[in-house]
C-alpha atoms as a PDB file:
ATOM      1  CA  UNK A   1      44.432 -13.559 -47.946  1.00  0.00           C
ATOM      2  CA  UNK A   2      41.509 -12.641 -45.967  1.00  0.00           C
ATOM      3  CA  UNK A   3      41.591  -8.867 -44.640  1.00  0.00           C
ATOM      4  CA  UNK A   4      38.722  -8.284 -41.478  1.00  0.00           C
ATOM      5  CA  UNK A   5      37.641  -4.881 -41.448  1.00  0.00           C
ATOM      6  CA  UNK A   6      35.994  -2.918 -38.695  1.00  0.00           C
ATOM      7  CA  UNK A   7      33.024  -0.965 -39.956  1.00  0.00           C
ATOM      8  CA  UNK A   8      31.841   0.906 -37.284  1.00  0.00           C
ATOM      9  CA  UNK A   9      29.353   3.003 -38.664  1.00  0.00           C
ATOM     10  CA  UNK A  10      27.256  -0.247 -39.955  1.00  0.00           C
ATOM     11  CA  UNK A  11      27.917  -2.038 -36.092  1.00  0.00           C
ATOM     12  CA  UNK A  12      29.923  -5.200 -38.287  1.00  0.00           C
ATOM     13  CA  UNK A  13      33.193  -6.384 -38.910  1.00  0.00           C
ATOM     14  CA  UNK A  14      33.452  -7.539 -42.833  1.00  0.00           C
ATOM     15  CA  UNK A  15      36.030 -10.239 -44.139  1.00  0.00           C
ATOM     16  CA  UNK A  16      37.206  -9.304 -47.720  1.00  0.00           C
ATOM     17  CA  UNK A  17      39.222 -11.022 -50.548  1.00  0.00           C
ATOM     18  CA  UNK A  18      40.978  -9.288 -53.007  1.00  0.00           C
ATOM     19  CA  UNK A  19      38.553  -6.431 -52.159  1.00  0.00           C
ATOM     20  CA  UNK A  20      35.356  -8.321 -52.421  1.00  0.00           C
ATOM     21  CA  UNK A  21      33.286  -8.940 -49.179  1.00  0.00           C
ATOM     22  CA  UNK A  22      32.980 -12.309 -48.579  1.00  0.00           C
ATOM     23  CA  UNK A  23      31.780 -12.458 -44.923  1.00  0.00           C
ATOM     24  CA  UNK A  24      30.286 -10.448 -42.491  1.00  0.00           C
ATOM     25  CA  UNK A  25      29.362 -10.198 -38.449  1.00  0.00           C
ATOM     26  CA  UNK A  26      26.440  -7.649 -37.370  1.00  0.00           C
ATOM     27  CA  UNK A  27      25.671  -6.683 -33.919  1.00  0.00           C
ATOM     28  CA  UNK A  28      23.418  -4.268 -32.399  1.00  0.00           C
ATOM     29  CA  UNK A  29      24.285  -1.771 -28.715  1.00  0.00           C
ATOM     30  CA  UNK A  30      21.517  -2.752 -26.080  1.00  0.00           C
ATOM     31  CA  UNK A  31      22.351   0.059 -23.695  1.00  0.00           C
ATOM     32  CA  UNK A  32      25.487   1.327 -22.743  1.00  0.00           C
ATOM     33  CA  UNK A  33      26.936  -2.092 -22.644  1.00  0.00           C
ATOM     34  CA  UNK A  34      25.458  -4.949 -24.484  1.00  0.00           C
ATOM     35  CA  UNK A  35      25.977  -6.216 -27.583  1.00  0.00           C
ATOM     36  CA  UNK A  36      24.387  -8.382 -29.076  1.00  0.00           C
ATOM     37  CA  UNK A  37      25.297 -10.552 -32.116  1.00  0.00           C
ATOM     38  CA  UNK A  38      22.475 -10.890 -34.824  1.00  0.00           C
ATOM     39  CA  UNK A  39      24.258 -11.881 -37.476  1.00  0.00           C
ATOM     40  CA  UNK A  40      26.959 -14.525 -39.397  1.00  0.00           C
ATOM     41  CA  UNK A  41      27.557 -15.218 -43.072  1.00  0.00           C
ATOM     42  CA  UNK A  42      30.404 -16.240 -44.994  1.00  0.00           C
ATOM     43  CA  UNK A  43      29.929 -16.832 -48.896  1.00  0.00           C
ATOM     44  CA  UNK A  44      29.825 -20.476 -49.874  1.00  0.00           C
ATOM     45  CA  UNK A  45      33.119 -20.137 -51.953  1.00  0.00           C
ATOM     46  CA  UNK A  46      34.888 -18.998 -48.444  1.00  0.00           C
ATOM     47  CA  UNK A  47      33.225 -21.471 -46.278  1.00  0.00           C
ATOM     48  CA  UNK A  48      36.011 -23.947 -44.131  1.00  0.00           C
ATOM     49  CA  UNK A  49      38.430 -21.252 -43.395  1.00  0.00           C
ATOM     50  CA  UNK A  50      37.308 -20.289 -40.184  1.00  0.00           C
ATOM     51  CA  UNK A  51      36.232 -17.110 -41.390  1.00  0.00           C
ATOM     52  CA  UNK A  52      33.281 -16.626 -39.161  1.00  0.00           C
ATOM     53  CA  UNK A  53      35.080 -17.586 -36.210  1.00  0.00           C
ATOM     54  CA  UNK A  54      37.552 -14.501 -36.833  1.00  0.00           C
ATOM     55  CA  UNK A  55      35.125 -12.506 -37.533  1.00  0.00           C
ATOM     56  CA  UNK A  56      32.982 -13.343 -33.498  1.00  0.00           C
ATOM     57  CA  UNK A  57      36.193 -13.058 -32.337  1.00  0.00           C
ATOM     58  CA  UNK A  58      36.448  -9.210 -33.451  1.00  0.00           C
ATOM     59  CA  UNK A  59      33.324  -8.677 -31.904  1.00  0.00           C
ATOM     60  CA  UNK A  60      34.710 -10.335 -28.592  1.00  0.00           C
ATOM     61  CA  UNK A  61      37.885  -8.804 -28.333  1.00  0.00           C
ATOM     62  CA  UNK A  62      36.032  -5.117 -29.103  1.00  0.00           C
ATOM     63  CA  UNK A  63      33.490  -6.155 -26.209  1.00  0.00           C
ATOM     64  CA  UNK A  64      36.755  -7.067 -24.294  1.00  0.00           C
ATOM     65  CA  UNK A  65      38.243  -3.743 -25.240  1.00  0.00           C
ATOM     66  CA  UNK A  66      35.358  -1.316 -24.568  1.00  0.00           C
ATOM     67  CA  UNK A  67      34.278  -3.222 -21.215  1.00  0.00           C
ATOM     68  CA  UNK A  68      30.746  -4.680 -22.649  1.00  0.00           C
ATOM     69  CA  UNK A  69      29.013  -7.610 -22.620  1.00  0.00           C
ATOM     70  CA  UNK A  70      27.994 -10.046 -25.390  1.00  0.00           C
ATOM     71  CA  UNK A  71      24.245 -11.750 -26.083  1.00  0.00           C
ATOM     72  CA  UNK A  72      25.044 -14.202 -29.366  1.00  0.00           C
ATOM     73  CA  UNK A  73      21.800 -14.403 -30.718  1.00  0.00           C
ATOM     74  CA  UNK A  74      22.611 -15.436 -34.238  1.00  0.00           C
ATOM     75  CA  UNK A  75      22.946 -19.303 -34.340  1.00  0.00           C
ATOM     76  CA  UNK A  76      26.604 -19.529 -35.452  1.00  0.00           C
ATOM     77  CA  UNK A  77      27.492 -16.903 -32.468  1.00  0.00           C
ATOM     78  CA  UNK A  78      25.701 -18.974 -29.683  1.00  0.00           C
ATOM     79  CA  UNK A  79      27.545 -22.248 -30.823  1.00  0.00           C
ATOM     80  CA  UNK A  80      30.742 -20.611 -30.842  1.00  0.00           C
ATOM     81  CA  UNK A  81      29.829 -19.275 -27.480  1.00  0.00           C
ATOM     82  CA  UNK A  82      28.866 -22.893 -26.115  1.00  0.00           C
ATOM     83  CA  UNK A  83      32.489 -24.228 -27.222  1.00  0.00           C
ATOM     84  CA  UNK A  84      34.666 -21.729 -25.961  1.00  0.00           C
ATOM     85  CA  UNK A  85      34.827 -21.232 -22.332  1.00  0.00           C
ATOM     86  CA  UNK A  86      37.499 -17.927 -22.755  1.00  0.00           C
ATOM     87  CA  UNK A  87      34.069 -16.604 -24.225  1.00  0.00           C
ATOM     88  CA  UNK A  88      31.423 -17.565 -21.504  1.00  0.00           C
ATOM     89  CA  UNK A  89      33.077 -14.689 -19.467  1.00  0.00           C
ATOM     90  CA  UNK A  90      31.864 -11.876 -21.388  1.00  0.00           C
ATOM     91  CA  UNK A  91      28.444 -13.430 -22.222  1.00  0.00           C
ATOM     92  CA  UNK A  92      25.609 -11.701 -21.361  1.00  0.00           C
ATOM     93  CA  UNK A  93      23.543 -14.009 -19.347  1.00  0.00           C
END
């Protein structure tokens, strides 16, 4: 069971297993209401599960949340940003 935690202080969302990280998204604040996504890893071992998907999705739905825009930079980020549409919306262009 994969458990996605917020971790606001260090601007990520972590995935965990049985208490051990085994993903993580990182995003930086440009202004008052950018973010931008710089970051993507899952550990090989956790790769497939759609792990990293969740985890831009956290960052999406908290842009949603707190009204802010999102620039994927990290490759993983801008692909998942090129195949959903619901995403486009809140892309920072």
């Amino acid at each position: 069971m994969i458990q996605i935690k917020f971790e606001e202080e260090k601007d990520r969302f972590a995935a965990y297993s049985e208490g051990k990280e085994v993903g993580e998204v990182t995003f930086s604040k440009a202004g008052d209401k950018i973010l931008i996504i710089d970051h993507t890893f899952v550990d090989e071992e956790f790769r497939g599960q759609h792990i990293a998907n969740e985890l831009v999705k956290h960052v999406v739905d908290l842009a949603i949340e707190r009204d802010k825009k999102i620039m994927p930079l990290c490759p993983f980020a801008k692909k998942e940003f090129s195949r959903k549409p619901e995403y486009q919306a809140i892309e920072y262009k």
